[in-house]
C-alpha atoms as a PDB file:
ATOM      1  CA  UNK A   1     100.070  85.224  86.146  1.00  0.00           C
ATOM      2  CA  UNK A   2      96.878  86.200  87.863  1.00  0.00           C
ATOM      3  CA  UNK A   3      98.858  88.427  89.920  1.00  0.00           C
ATOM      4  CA  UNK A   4     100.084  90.190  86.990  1.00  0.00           C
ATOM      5  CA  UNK A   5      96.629  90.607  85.165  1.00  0.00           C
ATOM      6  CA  UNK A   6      94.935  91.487  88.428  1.00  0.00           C
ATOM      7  CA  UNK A   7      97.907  94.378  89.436  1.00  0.00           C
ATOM      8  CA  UNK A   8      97.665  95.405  85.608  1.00  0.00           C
ATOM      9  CA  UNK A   9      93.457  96.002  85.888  1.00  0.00           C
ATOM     10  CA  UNK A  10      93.691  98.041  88.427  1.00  0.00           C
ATOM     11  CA  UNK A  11      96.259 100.325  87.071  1.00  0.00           C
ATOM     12  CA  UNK A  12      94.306 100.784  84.223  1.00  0.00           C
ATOM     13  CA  UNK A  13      91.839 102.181  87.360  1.00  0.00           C
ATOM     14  CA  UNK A  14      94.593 104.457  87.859  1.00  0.00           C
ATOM     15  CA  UNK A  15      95.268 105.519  84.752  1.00  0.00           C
ATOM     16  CA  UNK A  16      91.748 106.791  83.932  1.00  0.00           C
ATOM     17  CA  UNK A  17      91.681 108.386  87.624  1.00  0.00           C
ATOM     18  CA  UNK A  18      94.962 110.445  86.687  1.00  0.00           C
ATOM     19  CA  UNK A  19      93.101 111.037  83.150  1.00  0.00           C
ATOM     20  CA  UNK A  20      90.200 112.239  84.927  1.00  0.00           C
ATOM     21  CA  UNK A  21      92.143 114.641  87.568  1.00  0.00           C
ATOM     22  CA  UNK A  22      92.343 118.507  86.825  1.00  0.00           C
ATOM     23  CA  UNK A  23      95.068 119.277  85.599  1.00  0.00           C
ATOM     24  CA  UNK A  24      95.689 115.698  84.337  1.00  0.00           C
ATOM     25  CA  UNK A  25      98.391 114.043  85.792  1.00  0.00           C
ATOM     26  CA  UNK A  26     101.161 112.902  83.265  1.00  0.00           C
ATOM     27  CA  UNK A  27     103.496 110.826  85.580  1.00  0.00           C
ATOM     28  CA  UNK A  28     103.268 108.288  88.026  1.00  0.00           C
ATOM     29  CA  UNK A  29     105.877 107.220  90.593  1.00  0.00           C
ATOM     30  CA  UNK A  30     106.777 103.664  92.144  1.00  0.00           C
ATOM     31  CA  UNK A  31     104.133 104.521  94.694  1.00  0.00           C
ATOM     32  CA  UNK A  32     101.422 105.150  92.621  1.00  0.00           C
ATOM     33  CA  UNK A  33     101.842 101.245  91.600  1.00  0.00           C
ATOM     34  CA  UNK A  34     102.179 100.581  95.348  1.00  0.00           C
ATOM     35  CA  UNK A  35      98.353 100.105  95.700  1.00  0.00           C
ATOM     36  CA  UNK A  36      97.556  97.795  92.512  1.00  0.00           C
ATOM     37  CA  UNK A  37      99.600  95.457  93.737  1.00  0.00           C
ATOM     38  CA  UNK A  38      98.753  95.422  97.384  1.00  0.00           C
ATOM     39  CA  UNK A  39      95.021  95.043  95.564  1.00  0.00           C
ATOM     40  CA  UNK A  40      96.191  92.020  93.570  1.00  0.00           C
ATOM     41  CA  UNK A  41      97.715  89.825  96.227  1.00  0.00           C
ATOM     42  CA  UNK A  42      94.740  88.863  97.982  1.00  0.00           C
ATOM     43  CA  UNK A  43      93.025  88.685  94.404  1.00  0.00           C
ATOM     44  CA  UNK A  44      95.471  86.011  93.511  1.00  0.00           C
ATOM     45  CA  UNK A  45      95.112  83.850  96.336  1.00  0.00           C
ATOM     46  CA  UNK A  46      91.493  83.888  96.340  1.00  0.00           C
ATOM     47  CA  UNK A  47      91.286  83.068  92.265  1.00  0.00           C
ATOM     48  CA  UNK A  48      94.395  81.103  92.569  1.00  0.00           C
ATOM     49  CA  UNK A  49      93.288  78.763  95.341  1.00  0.00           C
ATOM     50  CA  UNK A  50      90.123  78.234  93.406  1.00  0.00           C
ATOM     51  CA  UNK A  51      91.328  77.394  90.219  1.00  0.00           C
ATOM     52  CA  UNK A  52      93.691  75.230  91.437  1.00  0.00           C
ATOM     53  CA  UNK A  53      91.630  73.342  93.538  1.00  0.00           C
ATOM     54  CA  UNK A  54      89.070  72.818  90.560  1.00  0.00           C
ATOM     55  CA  UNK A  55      91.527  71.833  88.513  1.00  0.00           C
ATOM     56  CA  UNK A  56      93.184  69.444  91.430  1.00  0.00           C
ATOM     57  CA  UNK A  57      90.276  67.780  91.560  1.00  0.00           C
ATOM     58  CA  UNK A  58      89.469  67.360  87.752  1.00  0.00           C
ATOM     59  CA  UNK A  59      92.594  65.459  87.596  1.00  0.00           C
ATOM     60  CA  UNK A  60      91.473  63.462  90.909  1.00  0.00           C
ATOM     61  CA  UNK A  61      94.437  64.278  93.016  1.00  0.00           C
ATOM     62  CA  UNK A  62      95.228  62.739  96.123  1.00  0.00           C
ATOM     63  CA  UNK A  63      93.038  64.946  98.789  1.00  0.00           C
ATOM     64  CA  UNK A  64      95.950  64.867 101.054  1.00  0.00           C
ATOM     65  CA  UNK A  65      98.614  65.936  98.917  1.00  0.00           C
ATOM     66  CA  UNK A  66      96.425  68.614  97.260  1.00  0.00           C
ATOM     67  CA  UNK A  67      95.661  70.017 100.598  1.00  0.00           C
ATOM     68  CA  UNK A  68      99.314  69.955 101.607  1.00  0.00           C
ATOM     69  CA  UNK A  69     100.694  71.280  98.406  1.00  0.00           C
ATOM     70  CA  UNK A  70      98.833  74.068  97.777  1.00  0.00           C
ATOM     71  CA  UNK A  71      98.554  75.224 101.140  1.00  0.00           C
ATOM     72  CA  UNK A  72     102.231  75.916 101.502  1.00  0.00           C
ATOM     73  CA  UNK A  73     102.214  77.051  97.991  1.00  0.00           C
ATOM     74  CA  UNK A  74     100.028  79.852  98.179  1.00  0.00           C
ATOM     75  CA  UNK A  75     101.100  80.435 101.658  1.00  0.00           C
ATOM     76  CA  UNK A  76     105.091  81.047 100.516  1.00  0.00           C
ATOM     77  CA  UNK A  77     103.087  83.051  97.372  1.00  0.00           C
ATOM     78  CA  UNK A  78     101.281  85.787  99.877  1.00  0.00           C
ATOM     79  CA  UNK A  79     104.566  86.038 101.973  1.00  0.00           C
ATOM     80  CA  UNK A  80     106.355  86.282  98.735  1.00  0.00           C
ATOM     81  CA  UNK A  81     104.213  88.643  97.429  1.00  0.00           C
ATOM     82  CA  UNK A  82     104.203  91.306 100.723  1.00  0.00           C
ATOM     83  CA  UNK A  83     108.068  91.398 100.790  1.00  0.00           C
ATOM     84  CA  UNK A  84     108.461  92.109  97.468  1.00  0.00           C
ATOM     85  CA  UNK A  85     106.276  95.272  97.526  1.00  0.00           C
ATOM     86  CA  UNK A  86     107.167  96.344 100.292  1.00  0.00           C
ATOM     87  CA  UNK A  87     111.237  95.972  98.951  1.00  0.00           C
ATOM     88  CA  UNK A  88     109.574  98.052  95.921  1.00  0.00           C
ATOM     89  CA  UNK A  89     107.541 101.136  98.163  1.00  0.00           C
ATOM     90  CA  UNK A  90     111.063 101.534  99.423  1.00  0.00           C
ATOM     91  CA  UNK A  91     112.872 102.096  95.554  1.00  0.00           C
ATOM     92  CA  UNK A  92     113.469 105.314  94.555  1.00  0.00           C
ATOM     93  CA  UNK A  93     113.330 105.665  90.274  1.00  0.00           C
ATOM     94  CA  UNK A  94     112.223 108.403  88.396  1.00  0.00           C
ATOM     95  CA  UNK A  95     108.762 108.606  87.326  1.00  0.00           C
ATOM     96  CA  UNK A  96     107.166 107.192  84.624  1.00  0.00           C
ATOM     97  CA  UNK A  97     105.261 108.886  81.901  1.00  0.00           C
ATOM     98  CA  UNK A  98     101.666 108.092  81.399  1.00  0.00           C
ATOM     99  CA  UNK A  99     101.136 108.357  77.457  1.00  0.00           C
ATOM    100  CA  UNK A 100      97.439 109.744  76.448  1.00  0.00           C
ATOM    101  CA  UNK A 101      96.556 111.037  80.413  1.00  0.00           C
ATOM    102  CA  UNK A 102      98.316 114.372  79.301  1.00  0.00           C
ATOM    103  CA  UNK A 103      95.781 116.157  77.907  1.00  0.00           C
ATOM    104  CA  UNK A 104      93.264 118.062  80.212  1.00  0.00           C
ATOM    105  CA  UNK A 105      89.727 117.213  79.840  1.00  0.00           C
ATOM    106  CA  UNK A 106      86.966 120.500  80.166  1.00  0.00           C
ATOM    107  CA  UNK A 107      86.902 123.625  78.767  1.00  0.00           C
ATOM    108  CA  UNK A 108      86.455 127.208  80.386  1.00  0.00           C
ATOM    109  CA  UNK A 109      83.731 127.135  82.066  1.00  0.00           C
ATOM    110  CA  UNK A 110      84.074 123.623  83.647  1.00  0.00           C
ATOM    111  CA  UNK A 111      81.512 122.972  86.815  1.00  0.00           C
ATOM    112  CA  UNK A 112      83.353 120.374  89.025  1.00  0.00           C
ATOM    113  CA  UNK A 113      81.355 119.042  92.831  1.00  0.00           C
ATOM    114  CA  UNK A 114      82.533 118.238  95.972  1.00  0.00           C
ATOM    115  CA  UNK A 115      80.044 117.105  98.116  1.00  0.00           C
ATOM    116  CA  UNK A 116      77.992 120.210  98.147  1.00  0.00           C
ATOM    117  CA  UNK A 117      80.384 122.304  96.674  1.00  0.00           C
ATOM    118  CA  UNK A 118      80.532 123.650  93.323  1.00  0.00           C
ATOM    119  CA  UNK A 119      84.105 125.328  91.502  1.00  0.00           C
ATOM    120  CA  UNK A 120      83.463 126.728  88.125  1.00  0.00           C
ATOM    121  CA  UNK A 121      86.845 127.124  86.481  1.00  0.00           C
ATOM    122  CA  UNK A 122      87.426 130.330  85.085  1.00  0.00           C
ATOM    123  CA  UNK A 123      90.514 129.798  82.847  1.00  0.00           C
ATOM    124  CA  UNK A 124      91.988 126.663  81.246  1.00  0.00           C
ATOM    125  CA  UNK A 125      91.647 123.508  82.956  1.00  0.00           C
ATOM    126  CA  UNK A 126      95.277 122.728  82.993  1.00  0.00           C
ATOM    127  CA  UNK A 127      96.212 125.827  84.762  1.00  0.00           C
ATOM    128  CA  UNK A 128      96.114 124.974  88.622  1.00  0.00           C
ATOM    129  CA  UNK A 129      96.682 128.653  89.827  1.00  0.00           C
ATOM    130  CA  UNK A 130      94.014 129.633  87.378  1.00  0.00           C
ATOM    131  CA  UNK A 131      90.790 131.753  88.899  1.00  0.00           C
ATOM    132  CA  UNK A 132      88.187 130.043  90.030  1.00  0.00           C
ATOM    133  CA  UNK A 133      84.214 130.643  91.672  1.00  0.00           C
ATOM    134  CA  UNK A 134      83.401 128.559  94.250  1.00  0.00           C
ATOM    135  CA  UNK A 135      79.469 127.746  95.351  1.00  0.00           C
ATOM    136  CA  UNK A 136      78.228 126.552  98.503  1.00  0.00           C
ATOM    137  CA  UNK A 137      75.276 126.057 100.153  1.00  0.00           C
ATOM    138  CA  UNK A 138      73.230 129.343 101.790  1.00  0.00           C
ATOM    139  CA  UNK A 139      76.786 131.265 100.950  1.00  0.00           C
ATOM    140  CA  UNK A 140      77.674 134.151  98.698  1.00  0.00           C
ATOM    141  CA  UNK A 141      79.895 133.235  95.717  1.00  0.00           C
ATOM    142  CA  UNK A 142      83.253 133.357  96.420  1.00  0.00           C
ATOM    143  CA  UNK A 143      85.789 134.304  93.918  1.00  0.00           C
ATOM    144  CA  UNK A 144      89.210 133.305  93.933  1.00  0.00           C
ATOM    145  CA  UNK A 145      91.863 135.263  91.799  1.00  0.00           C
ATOM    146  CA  UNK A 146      94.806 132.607  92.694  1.00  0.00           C
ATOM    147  CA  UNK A 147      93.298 129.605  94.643  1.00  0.00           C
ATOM    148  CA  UNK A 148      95.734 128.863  97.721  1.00  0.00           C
ATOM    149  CA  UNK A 149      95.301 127.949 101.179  1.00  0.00           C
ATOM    150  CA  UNK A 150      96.089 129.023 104.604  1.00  0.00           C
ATOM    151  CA  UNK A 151      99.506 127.441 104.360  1.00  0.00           C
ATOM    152  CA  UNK A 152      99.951 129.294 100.953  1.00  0.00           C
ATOM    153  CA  UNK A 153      99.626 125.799  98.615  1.00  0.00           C
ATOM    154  CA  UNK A 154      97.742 125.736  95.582  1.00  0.00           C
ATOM    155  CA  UNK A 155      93.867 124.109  96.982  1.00  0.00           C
ATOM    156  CA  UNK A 156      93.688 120.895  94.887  1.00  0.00           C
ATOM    157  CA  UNK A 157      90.329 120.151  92.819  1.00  0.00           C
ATOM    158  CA  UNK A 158      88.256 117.396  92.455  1.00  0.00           C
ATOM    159  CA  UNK A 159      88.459 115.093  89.141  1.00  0.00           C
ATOM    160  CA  UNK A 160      85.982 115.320  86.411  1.00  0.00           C
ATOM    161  CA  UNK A 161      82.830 113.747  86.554  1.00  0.00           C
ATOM    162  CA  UNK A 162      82.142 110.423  84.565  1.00  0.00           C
ATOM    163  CA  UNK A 163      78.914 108.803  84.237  1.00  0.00           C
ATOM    164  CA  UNK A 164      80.099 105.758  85.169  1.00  0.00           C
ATOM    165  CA  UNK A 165      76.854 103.275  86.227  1.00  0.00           C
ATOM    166  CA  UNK A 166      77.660 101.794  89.572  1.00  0.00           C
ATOM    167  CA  UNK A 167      77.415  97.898  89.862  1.00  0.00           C
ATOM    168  CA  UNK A 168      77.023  97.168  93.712  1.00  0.00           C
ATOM    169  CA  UNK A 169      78.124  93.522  93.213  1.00  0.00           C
ATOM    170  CA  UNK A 170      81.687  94.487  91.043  1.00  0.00           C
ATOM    171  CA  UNK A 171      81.857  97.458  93.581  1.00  0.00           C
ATOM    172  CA  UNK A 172      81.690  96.031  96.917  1.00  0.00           C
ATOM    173  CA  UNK A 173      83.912  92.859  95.841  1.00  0.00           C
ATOM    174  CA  UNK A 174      86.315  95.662  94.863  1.00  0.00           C
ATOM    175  CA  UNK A 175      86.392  97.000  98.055  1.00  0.00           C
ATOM    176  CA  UNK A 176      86.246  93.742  99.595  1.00  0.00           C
ATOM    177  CA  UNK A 177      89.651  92.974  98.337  1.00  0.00           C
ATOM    178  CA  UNK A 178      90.930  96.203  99.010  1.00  0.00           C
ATOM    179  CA  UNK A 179      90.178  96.385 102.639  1.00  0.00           C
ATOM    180  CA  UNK A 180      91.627  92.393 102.411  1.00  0.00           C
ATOM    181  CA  UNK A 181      94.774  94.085 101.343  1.00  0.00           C
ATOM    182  CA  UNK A 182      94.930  96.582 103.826  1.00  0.00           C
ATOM    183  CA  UNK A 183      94.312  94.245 106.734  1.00  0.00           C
ATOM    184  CA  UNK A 184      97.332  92.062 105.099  1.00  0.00           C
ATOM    185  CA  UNK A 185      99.590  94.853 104.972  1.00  0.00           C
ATOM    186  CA  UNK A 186      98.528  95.410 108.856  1.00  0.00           C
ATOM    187  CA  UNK A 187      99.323  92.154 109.794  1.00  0.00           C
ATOM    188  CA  UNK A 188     102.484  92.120 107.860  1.00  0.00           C
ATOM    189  CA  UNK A 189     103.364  95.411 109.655  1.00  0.00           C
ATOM    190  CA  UNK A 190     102.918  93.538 112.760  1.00  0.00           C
ATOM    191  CA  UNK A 191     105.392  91.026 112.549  1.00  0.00           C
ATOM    192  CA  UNK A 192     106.687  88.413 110.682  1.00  0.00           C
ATOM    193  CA  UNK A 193     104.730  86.008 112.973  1.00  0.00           C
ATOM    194  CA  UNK A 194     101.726  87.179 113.778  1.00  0.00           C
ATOM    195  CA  UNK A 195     101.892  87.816 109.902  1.00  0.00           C
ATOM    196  CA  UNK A 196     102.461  84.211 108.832  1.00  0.00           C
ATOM    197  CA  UNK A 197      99.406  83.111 111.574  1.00  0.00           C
ATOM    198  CA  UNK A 198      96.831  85.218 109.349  1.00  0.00           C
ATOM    199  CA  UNK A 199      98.544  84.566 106.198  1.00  0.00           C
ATOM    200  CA  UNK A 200      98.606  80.482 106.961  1.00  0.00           C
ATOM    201  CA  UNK A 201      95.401  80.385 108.674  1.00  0.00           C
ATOM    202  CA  UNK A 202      93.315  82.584 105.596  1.00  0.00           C
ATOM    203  CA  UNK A 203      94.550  79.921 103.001  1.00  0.00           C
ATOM    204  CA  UNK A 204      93.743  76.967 105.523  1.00  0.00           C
ATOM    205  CA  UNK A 205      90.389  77.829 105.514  1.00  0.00           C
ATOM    206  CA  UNK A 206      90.323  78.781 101.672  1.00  0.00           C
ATOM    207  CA  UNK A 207      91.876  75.352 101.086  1.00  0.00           C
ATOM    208  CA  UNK A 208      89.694  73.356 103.227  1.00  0.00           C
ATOM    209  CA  UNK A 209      86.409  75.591 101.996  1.00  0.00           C
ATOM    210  CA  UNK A 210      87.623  73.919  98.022  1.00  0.00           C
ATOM    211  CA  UNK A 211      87.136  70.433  99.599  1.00  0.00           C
ATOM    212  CA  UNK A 212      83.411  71.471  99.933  1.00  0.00           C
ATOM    213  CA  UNK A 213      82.532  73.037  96.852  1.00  0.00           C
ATOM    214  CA  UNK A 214      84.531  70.156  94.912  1.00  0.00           C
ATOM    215  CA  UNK A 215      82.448  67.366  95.870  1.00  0.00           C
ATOM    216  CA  UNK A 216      80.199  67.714  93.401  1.00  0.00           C
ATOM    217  CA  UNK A 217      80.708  65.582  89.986  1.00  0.00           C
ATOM    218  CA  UNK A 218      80.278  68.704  87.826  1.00  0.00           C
ATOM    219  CA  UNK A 219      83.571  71.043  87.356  1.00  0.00           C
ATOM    220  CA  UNK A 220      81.728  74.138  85.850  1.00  0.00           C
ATOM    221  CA  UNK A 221      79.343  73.853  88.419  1.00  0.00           C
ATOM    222  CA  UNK A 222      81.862  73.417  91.208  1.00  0.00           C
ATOM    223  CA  UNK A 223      83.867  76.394  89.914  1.00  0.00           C
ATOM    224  CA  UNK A 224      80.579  78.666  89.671  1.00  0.00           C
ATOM    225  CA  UNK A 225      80.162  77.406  93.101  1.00  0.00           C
ATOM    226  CA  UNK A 226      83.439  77.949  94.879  1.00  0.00           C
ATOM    227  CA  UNK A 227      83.547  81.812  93.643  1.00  0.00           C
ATOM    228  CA  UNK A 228      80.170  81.895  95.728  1.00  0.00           C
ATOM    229  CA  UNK A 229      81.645  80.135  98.733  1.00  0.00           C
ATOM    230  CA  UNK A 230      84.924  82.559  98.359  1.00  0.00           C
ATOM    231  CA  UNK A 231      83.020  85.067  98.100  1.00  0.00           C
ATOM    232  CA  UNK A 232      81.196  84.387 101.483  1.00  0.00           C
ATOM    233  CA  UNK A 233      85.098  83.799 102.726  1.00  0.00           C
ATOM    234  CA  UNK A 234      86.459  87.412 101.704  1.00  0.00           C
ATOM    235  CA  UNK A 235      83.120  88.902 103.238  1.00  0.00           C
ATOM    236  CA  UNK A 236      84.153  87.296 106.603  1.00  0.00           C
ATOM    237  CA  UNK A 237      87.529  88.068 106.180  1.00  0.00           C
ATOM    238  CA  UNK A 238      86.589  91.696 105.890  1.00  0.00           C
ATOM    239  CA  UNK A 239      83.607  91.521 108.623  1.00  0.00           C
ATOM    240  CA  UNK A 240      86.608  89.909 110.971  1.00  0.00           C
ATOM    241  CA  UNK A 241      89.432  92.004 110.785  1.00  0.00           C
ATOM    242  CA  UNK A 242      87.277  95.184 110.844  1.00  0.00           C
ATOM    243  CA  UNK A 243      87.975  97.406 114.250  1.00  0.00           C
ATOM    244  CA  UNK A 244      84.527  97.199 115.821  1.00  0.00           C
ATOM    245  CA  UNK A 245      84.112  93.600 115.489  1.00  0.00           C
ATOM    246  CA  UNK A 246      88.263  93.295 116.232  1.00  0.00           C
ATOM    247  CA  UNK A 247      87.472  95.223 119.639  1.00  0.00           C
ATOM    248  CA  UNK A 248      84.576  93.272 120.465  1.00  0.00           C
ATOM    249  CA  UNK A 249      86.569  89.726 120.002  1.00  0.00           C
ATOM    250  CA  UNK A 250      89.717  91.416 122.123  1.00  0.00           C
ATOM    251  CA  UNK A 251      87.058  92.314 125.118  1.00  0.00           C
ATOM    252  CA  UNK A 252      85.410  89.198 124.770  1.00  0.00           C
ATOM    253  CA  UNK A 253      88.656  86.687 124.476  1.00  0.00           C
ATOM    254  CA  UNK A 254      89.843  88.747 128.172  1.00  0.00           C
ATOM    255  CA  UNK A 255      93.875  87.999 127.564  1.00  0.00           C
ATOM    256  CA  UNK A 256      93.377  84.346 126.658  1.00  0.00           C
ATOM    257  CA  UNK A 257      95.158  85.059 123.152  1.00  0.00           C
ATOM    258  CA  UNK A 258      97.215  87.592 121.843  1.00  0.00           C
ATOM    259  CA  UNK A 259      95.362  90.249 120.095  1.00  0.00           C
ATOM    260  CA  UNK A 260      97.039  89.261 116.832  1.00  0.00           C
ATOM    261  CA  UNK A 261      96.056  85.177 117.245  1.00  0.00           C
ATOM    262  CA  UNK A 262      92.527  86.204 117.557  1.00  0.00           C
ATOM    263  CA  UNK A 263      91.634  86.145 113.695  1.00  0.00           C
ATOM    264  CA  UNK A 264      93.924  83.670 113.004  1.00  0.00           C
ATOM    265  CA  UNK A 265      92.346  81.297 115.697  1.00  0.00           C
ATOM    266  CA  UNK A 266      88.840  81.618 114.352  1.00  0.00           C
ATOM    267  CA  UNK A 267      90.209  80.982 110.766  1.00  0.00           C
ATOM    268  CA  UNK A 268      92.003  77.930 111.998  1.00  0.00           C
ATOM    269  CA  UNK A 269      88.692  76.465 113.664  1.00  0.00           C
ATOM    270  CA  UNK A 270      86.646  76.938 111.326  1.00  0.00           C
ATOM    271  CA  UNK A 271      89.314  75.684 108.397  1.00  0.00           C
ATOM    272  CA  UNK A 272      89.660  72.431 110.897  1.00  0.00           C
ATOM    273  CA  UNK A 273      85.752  71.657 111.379  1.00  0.00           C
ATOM    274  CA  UNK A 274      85.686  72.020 106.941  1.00  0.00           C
ATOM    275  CA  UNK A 275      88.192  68.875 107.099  1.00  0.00           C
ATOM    276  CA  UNK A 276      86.338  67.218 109.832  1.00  0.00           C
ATOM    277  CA  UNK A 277      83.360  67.748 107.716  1.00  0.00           C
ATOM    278  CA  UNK A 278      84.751  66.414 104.507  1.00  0.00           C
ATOM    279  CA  UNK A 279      86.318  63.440 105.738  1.00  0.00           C
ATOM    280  CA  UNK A 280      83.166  62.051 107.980  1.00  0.00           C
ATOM    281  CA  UNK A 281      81.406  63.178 104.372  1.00  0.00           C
ATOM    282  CA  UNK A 282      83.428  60.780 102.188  1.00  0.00           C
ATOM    283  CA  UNK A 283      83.875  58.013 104.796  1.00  0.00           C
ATOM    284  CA  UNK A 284      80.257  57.794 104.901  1.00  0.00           C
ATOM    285  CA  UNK A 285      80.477  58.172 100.775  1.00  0.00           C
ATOM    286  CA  UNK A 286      82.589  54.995 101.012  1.00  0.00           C
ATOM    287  CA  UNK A 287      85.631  54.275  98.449  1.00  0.00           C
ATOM    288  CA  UNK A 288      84.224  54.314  95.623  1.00  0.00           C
ATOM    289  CA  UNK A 289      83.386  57.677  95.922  1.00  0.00           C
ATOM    290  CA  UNK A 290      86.381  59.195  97.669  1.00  0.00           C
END
């Protein structure tokens, strides 16, 4: 279910980018889906494992058995998840119509940027081949009767402008998860293997990060606190698998793993000294407290 309302959010994303294009685009392929739901895997393992584990432990759940259980739950989900879209990128149906992104937005006379260029559309804005003047910096205008390339296709503009007020928090967790699903689908590329180290090792540590942020005897605050520490988790994720700091771990590990065990090693350690953590924690809590 999260899966679902998280791939469905950000095709509404889509939608108002294809709404915002010039000329507006009124279809949209199997492919154009391809992304939302690349987006919305990790998104449902990281809300998924947290929800569960809050609500695991509101019903006081054997610690054992929760750990076990959802850990090869959400494991078989992410593996699940990557086969099935990539079985869909490879289906071939007919387009499908995108009802109120037909309609053109601008005038004659629309101004649209890129970077320091300016285009100001000269005829309607749903005509692509229509005449355009373009504007950039320290240059003469430059007027173009039909707008085409070197290689003779029509030069694409940019979409119009919305003033949209940025949220740095929403945005970078956004991007957080989408470079999280790109590193999946890397992995995934690699091998089934090397795919289900990363996959297995990510929701280790996900898992074993719940036991920490559950220990306290307030749900709501435990849930408020897990997004924090899951948070901190998809920020690693994404500092980990990124190529300077990949590079940097493949130099400094000299052969002794495999270039794709590297992440999955330092998820597994860190996943394993959580556990060790918990369990001296709640030994020293005693039973009554367990």
């Amino acid at each position: 279910m999260i899966f679902v309302v998280a791939a469905f959010a950000f095709f509404l994303h889509l939608w108002v980018e294809f709404a915002a294009s010039v000329p507006a685009r009124t279809s949209i392929g199997v492919a154009g889906f391809i992304p939302a739901l690349r987006w919305a895997i990790p998104f449902a393992l990281y809300l998924g494992i947290l929800l569960t584990m809050n609500y695991a432990f509101r019903r006081r759940a054997n610690g054992f058995v929760t750990f076990i259980l959802v850990s090869v739950l959400f494991c078989g989900q992410v593996i699940g998840a990557n086969i099935v879209v990539d079985k869909l990128a490879a289906v071939n149906v007919p387009p499908i119509a995108l009802r109120g992104a037909g309609t053109t937005l601008g005038t004659k006379g629309l101004i649209l940027h890129t970077a320091d260029t300016a285009i100001i559309l000269l005829d309607k804005t749903d005509n692509n081949t229509g005449s355009r003047v373009v504007s950039i910096p320290d240059e003469p205008l430059i007027y173009q009767k039909e707008p085409r390339g070197a290689d003779g296709e029509i030069i694409s503009l940019p979409s119009v402008p919305f003033n949209i007020p940025q949220n740095l928090l929403f945005d970078s967790i956004r991007v957080d998860f989408a470079l999280s699903a790109y590193y999946m689908r890397e992995r995934f590329n690699a091998g089934i293997i090397p795919f289900l180290m990363w996959a297995s090792s990510l929701v280790l540590l996900q898992v074993a990060v719940s036991f920490i942020f559950n220990i306290g005897i307030w749900p709501l605050a435990n849930l408020f606190f897990g997004a924090l520490l899951l948070r901190g988790i998809l920020a690693f994720e994404v500092f980990i698998n990124s190529s300077e700091v990949q590079f940097a771990l493949i130099d400094f590990a000299r052969g002794l793993l495999p270039d794709s065990y590297i992440s999955p090693f330092i998820f597994g350690t860190l996943a394993a000294l959580m556990l060790v953590y918990v369990i001296l924690l709640r030994i020293a809590r005693g039973p009554r407290h367990a």
